[in-house]
N, C-alpha and C. Protein backbone atom coordinates (compact mmCIF):
# COMPACT_ATOMS: atom_id res chain seq x y z
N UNK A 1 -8.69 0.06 -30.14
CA UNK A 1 -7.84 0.83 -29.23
C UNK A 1 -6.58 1.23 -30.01
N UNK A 2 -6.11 2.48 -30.03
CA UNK A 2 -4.97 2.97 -30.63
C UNK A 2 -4.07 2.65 -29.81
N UNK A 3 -2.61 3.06 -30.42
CA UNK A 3 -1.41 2.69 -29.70
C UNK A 3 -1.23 3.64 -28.87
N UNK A 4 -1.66 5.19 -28.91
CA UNK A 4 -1.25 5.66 -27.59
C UNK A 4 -2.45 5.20 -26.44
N UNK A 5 -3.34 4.90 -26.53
CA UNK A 5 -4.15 4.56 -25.81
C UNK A 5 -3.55 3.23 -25.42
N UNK A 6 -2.93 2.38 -25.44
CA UNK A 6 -2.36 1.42 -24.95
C UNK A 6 -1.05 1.66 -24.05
N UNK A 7 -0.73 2.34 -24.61
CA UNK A 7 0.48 3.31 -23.98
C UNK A 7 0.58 3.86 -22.50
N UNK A 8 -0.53 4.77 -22.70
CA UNK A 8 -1.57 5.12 -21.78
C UNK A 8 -1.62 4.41 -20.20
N UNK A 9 -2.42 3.28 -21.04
CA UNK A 9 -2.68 2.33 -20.00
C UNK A 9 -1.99 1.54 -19.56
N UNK A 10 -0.43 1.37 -20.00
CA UNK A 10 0.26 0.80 -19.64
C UNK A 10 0.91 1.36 -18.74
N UNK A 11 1.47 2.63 -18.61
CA UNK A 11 2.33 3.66 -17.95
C UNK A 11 1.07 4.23 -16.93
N UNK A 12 0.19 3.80 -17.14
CA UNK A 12 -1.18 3.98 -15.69
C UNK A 12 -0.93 2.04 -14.59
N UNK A 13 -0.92 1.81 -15.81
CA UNK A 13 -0.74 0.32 -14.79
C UNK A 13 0.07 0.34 -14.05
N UNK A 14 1.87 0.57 -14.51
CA UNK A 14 2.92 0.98 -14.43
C UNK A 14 3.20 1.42 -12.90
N UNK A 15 2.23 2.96 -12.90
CA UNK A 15 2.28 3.56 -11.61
C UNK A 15 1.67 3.07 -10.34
N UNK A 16 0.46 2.78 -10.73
CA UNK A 16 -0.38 1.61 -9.76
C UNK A 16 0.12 0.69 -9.52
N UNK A 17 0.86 -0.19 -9.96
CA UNK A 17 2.02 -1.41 -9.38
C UNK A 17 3.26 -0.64 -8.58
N UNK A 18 3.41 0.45 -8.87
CA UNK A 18 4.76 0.67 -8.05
C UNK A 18 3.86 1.54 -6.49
N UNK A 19 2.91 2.49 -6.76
CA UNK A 19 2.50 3.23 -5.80
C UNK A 19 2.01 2.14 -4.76
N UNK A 20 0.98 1.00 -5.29
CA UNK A 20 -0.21 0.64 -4.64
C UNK A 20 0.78 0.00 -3.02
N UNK A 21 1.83 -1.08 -3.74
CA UNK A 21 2.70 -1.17 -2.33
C UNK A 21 3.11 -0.86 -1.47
N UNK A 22 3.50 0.91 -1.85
CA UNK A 22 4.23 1.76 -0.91
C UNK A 22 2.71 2.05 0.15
N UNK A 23 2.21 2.62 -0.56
CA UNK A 23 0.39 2.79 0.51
C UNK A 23 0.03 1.66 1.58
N UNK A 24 0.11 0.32 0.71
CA UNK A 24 -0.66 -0.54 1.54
C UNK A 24 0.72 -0.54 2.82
N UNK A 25 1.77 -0.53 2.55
CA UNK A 25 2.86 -0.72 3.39
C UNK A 25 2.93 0.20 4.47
N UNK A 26 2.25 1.56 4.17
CA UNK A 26 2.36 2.74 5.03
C UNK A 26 0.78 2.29 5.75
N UNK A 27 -0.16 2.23 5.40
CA UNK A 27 -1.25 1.51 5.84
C UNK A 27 -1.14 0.82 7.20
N UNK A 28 -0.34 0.00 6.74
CA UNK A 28 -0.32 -1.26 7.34
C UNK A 28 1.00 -1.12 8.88
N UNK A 29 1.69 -0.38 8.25
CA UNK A 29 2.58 0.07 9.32
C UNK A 29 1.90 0.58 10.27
N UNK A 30 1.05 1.88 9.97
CA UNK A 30 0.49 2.66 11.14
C UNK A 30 -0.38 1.96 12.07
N UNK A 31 -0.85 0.56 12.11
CA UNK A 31 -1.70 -0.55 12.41
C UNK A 31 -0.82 -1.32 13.26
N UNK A 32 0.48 -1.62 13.18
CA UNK A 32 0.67 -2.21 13.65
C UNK A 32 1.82 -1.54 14.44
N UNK A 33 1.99 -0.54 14.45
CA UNK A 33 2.93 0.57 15.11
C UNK A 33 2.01 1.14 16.50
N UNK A 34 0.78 0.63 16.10
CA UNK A 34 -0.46 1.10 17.03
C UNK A 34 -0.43 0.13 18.13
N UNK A 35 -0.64 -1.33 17.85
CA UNK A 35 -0.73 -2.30 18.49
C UNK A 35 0.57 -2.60 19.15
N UNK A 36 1.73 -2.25 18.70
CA UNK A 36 3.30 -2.61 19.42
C UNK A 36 3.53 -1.50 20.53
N UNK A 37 2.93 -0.21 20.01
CA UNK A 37 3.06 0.71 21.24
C UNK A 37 2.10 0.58 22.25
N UNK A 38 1.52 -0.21 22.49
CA UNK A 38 0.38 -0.57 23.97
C UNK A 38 0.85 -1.58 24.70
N UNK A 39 0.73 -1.54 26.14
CA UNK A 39 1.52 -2.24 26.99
C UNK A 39 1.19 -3.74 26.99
N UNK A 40 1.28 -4.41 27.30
CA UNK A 40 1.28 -6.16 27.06
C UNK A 40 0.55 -5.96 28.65
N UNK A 41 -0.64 -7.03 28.18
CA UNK A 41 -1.96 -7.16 29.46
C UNK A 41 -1.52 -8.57 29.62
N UNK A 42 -1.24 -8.06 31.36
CA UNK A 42 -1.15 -9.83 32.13
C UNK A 42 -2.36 -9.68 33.16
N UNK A 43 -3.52 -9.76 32.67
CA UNK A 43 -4.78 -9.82 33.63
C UNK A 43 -5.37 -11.33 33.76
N UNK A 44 -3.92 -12.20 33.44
CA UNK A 44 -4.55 -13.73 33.93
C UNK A 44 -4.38 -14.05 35.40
């Protein structure tokens, strides 16, 4: 493996560690932004 090819893959890793959080976070928001906006069931 050459050095820009390491390079490469580092500044690819790089982006995938900073993007992958923001996604799963937006993900994960719309899930539970879903479930907080529905009314609370008292059918006991």
């Amino acid at each position: 493996m050459s050095f820009i090819d390491a390079v490469l893959l580092t500044l690819l890793n790089a982006v995938a560690c900073v993007a992958m959080p923001k996604l799963l976070s937006l993900i994960l928001a719309d899930k539970t932004e879903n479930k907080r906006s529905m009314p609370p069931d008292f059918s006991m």
